[in-house]
C-alpha atoms as a PDB file:
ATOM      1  CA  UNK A   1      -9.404 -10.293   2.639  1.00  0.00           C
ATOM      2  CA  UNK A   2      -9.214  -9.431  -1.203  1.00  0.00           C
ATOM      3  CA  UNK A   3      -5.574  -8.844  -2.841  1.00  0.00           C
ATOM      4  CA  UNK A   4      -4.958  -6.691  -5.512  1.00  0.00           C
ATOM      5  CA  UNK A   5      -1.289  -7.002  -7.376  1.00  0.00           C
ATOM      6  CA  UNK A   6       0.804  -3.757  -7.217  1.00  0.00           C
ATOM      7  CA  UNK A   7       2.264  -3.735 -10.424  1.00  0.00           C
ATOM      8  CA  UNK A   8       6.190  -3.449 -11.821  1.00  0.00           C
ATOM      9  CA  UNK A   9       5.643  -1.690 -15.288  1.00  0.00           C
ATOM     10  CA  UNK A  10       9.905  -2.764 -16.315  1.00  0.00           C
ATOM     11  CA  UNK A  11       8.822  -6.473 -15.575  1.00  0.00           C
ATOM     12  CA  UNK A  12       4.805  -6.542 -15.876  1.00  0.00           C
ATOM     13  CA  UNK A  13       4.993  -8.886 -12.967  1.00  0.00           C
ATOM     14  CA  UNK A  14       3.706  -7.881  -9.240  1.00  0.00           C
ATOM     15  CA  UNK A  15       5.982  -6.043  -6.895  1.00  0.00           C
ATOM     16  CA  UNK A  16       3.523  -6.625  -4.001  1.00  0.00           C
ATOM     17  CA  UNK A  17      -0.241  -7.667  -3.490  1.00  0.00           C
ATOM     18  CA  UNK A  18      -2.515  -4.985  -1.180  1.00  0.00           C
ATOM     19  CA  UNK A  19      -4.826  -7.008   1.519  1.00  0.00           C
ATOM     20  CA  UNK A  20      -7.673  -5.291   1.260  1.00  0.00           C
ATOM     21  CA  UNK A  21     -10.242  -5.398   4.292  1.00  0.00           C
ATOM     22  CA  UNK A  22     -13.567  -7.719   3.221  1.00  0.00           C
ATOM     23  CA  UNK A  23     -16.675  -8.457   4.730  1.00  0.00           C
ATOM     24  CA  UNK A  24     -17.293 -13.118   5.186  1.00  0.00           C
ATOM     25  CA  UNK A  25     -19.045 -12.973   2.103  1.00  0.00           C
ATOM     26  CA  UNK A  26     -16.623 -10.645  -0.111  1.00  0.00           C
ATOM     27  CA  UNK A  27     -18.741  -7.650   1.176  1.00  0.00           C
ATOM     28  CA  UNK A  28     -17.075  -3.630   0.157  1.00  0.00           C
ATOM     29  CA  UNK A  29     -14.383  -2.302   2.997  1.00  0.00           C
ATOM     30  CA  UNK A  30     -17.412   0.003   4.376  1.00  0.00           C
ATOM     31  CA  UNK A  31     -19.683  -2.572   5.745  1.00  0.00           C
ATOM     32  CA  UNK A  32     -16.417  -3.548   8.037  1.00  0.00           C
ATOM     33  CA  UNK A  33     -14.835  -0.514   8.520  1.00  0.00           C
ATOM     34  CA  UNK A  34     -17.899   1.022  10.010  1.00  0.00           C
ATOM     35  CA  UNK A  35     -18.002  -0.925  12.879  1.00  0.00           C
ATOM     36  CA  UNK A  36     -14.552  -0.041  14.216  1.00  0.00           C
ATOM     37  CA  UNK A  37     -14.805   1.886  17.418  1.00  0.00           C
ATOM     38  CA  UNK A  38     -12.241   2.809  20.057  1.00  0.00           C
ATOM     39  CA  UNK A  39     -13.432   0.132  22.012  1.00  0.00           C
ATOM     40  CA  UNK A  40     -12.364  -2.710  18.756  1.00  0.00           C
ATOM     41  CA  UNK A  41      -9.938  -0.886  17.240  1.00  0.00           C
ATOM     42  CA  UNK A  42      -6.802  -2.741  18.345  1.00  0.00           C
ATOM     43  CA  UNK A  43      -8.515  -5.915  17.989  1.00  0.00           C
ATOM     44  CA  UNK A  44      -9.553  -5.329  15.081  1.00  0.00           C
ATOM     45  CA  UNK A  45      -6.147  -4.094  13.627  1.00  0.00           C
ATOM     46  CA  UNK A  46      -4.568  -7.531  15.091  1.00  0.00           C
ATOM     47  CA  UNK A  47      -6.982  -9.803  13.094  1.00  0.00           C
ATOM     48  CA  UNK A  48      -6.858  -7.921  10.092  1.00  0.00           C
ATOM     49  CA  UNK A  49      -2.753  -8.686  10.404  1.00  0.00           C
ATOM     50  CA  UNK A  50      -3.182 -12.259  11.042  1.00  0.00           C
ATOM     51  CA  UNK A  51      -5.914 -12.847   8.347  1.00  0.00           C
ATOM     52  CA  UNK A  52      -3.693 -10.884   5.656  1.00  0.00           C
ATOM     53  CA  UNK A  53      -1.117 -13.451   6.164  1.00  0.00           C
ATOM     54  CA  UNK A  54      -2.508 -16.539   6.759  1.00  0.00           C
ATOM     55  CA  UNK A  55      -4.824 -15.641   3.468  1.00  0.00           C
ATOM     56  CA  UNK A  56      -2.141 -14.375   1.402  1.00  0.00           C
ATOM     57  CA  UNK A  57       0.210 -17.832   2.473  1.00  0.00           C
ATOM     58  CA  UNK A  58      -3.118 -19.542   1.575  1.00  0.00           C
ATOM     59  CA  UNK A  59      -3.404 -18.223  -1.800  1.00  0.00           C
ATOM     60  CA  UNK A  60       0.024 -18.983  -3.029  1.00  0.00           C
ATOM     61  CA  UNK A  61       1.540 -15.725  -2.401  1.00  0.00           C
ATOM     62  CA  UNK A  62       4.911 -17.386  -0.765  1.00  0.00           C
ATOM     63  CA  UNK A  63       5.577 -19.186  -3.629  1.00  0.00           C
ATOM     64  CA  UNK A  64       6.203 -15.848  -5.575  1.00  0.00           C
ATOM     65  CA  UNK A  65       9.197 -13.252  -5.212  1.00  0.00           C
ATOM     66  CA  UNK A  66       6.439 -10.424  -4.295  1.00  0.00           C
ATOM     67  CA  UNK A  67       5.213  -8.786  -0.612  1.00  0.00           C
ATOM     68  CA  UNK A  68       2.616  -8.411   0.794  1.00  0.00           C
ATOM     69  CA  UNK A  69       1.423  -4.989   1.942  1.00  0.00           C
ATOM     70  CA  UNK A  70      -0.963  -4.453   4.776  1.00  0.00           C
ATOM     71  CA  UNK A  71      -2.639  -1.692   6.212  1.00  0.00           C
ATOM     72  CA  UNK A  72      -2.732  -1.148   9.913  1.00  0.00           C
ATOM     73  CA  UNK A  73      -3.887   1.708  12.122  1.00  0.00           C
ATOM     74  CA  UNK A  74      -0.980   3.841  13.851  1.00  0.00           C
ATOM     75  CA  UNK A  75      -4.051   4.883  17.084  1.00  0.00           C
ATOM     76  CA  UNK A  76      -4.288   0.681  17.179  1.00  0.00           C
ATOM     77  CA  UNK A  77      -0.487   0.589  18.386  1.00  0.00           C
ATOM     78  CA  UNK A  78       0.144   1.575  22.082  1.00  0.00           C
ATOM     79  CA  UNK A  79       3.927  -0.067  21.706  1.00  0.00           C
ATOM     80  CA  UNK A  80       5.447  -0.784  18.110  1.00  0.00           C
ATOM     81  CA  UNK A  81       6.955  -3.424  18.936  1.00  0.00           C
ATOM     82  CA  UNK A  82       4.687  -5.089  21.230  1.00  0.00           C
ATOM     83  CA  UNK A  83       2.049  -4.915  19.302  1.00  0.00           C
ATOM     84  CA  UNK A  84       3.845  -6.479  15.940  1.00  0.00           C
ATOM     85  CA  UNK A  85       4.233 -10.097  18.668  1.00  0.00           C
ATOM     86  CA  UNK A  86       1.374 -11.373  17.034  1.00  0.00           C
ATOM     87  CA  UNK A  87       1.856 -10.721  13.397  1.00  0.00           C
ATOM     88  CA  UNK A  88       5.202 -12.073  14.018  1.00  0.00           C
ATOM     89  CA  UNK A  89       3.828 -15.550  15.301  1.00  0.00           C
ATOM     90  CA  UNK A  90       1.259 -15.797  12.392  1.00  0.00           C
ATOM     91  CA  UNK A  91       4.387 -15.305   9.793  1.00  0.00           C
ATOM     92  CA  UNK A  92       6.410 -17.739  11.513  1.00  0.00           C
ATOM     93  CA  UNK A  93       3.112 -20.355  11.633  1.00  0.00           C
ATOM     94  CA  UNK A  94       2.275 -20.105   7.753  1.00  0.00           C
ATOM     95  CA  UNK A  95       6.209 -20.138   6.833  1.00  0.00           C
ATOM     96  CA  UNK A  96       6.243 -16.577   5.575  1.00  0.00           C
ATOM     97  CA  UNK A  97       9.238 -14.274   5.225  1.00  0.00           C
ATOM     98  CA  UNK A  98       8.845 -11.360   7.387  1.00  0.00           C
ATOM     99  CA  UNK A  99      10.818  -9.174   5.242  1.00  0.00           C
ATOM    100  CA  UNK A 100       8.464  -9.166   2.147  1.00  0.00           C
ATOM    101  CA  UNK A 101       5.920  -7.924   4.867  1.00  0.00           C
ATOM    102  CA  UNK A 102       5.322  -3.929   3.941  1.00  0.00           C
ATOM    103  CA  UNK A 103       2.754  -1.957   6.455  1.00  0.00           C
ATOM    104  CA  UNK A 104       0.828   0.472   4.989  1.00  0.00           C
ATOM    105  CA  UNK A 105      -1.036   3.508   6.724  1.00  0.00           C
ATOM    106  CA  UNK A 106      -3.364   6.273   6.107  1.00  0.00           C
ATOM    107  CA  UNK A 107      -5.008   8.828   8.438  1.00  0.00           C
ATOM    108  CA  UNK A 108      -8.115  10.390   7.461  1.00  0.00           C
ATOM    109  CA  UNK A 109      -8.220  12.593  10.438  1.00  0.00           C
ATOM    110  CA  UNK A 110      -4.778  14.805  12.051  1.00  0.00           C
ATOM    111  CA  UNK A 111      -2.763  12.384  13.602  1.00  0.00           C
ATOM    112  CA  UNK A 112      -2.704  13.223  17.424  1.00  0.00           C
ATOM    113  CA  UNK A 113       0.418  12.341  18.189  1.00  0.00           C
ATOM    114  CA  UNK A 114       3.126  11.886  14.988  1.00  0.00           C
ATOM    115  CA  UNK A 115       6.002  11.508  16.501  1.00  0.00           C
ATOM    116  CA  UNK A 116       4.083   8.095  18.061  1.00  0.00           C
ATOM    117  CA  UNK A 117       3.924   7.551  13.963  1.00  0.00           C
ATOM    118  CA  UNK A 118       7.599   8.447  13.477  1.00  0.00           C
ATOM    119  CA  UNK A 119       8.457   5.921  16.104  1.00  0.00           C
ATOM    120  CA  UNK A 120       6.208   2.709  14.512  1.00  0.00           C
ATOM    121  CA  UNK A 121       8.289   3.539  11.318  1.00  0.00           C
ATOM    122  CA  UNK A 122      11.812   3.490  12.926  1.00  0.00           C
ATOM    123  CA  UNK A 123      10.979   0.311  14.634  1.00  0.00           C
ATOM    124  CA  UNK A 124       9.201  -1.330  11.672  1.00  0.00           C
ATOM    125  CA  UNK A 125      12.420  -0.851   9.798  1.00  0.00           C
ATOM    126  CA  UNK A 126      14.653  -1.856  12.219  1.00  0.00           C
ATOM    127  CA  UNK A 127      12.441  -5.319  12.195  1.00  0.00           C
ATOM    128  CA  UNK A 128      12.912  -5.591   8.564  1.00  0.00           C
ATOM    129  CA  UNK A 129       9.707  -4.373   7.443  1.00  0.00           C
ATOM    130  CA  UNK A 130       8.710  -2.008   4.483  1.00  0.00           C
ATOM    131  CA  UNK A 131       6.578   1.380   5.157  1.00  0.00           C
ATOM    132  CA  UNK A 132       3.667   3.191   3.152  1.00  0.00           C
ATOM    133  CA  UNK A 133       2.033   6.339   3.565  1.00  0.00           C
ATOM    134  CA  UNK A 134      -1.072   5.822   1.704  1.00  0.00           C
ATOM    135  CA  UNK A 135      -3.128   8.466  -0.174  1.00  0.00           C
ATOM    136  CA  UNK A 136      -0.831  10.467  -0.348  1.00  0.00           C
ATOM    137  CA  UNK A 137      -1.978  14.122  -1.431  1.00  0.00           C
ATOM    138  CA  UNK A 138      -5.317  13.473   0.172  1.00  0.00           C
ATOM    139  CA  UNK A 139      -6.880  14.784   3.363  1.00  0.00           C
ATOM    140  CA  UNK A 140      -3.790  15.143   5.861  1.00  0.00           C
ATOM    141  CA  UNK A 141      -1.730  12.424   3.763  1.00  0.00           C
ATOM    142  CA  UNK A 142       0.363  15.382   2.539  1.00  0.00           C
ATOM    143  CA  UNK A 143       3.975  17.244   2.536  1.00  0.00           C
ATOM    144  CA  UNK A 144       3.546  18.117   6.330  1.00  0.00           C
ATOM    145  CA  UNK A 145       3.247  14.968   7.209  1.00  0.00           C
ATOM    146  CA  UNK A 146       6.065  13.916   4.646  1.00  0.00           C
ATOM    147  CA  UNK A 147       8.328  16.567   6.433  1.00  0.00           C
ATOM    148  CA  UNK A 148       7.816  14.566  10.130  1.00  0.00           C
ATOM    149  CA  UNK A 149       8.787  11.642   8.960  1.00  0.00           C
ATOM    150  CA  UNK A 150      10.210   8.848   5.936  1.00  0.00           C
ATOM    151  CA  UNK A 151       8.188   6.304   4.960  1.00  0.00           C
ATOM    152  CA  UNK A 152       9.811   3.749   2.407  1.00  0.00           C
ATOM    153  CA  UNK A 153       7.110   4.260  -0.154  1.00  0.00           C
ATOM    154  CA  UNK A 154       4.338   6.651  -0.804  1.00  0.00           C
ATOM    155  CA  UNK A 155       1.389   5.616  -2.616  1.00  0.00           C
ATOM    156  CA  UNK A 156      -0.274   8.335  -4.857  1.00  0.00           C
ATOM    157  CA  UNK A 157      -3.563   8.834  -3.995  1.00  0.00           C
ATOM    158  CA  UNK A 158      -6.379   8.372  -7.031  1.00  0.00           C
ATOM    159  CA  UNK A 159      -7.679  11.832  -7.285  1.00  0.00           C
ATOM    160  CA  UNK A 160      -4.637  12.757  -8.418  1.00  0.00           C
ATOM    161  CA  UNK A 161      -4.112  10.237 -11.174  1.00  0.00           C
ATOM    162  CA  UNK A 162      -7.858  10.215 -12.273  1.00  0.00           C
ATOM    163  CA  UNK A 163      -7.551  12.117 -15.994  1.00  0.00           C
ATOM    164  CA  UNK A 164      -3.654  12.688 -15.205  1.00  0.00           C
ATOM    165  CA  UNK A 165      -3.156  12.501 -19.095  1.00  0.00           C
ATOM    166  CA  UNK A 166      -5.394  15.468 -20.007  1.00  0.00           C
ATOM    167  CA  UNK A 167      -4.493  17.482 -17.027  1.00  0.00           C
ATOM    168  CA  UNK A 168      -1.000  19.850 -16.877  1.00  0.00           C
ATOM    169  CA  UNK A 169      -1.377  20.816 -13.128  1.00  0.00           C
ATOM    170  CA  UNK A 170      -1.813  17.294 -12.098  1.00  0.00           C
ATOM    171  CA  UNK A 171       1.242  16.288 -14.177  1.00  0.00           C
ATOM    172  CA  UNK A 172       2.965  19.144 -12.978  1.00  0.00           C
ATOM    173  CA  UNK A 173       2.232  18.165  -9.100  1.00  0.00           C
ATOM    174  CA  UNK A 174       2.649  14.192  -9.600  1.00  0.00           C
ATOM    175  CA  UNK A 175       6.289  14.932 -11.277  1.00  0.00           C
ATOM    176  CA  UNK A 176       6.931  17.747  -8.932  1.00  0.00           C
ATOM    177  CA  UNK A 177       6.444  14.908  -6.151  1.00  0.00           C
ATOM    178  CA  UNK A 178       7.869  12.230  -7.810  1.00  0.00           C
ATOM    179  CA  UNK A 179      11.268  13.974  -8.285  1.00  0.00           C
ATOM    180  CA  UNK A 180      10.931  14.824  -4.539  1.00  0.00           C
ATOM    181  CA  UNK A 181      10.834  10.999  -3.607  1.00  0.00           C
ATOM    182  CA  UNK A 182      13.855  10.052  -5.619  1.00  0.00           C
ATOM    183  CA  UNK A 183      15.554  12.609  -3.897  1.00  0.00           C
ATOM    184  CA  UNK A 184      14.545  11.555  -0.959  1.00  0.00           C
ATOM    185  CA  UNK A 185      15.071   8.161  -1.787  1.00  0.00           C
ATOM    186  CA  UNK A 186      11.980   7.119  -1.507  1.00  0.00           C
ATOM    187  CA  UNK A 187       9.570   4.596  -3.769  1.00  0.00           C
ATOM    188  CA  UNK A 188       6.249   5.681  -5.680  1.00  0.00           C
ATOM    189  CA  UNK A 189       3.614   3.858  -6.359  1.00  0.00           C
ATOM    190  CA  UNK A 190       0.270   5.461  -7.913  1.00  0.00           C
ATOM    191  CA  UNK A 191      -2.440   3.722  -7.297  1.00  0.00           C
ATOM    192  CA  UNK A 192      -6.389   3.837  -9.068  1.00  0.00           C
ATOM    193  CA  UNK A 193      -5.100   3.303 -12.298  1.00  0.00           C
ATOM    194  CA  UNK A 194      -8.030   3.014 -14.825  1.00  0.00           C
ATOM    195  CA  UNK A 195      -6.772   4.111 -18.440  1.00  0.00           C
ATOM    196  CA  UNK A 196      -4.011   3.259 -20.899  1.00  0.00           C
ATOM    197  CA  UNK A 197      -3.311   6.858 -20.934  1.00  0.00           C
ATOM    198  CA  UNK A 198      -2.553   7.613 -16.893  1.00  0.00           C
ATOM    199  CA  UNK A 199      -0.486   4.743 -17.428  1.00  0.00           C
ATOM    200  CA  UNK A 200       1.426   6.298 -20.354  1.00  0.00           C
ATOM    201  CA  UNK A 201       1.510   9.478 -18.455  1.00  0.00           C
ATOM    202  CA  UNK A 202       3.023   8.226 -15.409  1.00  0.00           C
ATOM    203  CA  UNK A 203       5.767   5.765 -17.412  1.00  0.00           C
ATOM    204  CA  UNK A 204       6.854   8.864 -18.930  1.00  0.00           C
ATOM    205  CA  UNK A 205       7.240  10.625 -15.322  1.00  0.00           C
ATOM    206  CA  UNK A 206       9.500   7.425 -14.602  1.00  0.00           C
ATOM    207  CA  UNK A 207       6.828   6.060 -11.952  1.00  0.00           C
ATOM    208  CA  UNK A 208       7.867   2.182 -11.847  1.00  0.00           C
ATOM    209  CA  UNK A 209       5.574   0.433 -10.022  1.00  0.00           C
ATOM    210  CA  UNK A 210       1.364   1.333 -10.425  1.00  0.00           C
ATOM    211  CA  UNK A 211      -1.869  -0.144  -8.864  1.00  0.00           C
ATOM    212  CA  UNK A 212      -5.344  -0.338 -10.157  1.00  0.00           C
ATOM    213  CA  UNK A 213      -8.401  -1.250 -12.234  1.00  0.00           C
ATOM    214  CA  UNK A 214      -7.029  -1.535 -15.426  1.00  0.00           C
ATOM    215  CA  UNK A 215      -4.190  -3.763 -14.181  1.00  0.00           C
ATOM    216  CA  UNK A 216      -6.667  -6.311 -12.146  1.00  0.00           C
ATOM    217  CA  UNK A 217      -9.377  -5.853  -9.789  1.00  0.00           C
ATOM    218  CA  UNK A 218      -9.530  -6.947  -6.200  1.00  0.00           C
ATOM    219  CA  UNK A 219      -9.458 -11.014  -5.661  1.00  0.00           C
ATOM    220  CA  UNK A 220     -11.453 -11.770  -3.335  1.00  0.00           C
ATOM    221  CA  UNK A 221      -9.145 -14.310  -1.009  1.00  0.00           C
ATOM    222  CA  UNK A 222      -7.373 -15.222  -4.202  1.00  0.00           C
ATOM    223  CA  UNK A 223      -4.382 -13.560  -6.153  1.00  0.00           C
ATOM    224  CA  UNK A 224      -5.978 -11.971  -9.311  1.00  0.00           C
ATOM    225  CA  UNK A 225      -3.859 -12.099 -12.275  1.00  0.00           C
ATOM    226  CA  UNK A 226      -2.556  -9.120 -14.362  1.00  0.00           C
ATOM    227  CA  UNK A 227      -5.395  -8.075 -16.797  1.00  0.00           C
ATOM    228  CA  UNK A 228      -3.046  -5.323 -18.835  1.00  0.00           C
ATOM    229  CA  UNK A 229       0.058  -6.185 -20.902  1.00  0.00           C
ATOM    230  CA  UNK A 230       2.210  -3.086 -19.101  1.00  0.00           C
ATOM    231  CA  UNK A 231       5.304  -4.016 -20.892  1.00  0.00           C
ATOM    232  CA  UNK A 232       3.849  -3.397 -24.686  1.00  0.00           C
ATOM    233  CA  UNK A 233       4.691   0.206 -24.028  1.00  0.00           C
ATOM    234  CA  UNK A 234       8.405   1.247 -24.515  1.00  0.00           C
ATOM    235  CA  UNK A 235      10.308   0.648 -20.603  1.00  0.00           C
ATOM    236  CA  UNK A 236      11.414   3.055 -18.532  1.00  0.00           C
ATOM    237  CA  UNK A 237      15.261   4.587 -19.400  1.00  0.00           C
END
């Protein structure tokens, strides 16, 4: 695993750290992810849960006031709460609180069955935990699946933040869907940050908490620090 700090712009300090999928050596998420198959895929999703943990614990992540956000697969659950017995045991093992645990998921392709989705998120909750819907505003990521169901945060997907500064229709759509998630009561984060100015750009859309290169790159089994002074800018009102 590799953790990268999600990043509270009011307090420049981390709000949560992403586990990020690595190969033994520190190898990219591909050479892993590749080799998931039906056949692995639950097994997979367990270990990656367990190794997130026990890592992050390792790495001194306890010993700080932020969570720890980890991505699962929703086809890897057949029962929500089943299938959360052995992330619960590794937590309790390595001494971690359960409720700075946030579970973060993406689907590349349709989900077959969202109401199984809907489900893992009402039970997750009721357990304490904190959702994500990841990449948000990218392949099926999007306001239809938004309208199904609540997550507790959304995470803005890069494409739309790369040159957010220089472009009015992705200000336009960023604020039009940031406004939407206060409403709605839910949290923002935007994540591939890589210049001063989509920082700027998003501060002054009164997005609080931010994620990505120019903040601090992936650690590999280690908590990077915070590269960028986010606080020299004037806070958020």
């Amino acid at each position: 695993m590799a953790f990268q700090p999600i990043v509270d712009i009011v307090t420049g300090t981390p709000f949560a750290y992403e586990a990020l999928v690595r190969g033994p050596n520190g190898q990219g998420a591909a050479s892993v992810l590749s080799r998931v198959s039906d056949a692995n895929r639950y097994a997979f999703d367990q270990q990656c849960r367990v190794r997130a943990i026990s890592v992050a614990a390792a790495a001194g992540l306890i010993d700080t006031r932020a969570r720890l956000s980890i991505n699962f697969l929703p086809n890897a659950v057949y029962s929500p709460a089943a299938c959360i017995q052995l992330t619960l045991k590794t937590a309790r093992a390595v001494a971690f609180p359960t409720d700075r645990l946030i579970f973060e998921f993406t689907e590349n392709e349709r989900m077959a069955d969202p109401a199984h989705v809907a489900d893992i998120i009402a039970t997750y909750r009721k357990m304490g935990f904190g959702t994500a819907l990841d990449d948000f505003g990218a392949g099926h990521a999007g306001l239809n699946l938004l309208a199904r169901f609540q997550p507790d945060i959304i995470k803005l997907d890069m494409e739309l933040i790369r040159g957010l500064d220089s472009s009015l229709p992705r200000r336009m759509i960023v604020d039009g869907v940031v406004k939407m998630c206060a409403a709605l009561g839910i949290t923002v984060i935007a994540e591939g940050i890589e210049t001063a100015g989509e920082l700027a750009a998003l501060r002054a859309m009164n997005v609080r908490y931010v994620q990505g290169y120019l903040l601090a790159r992936p650690g590999f089994e280690t908590l990077p620090p915070i590269a960028f002074d986010v606080t020299a800018e004037p806070p958020i009102a």
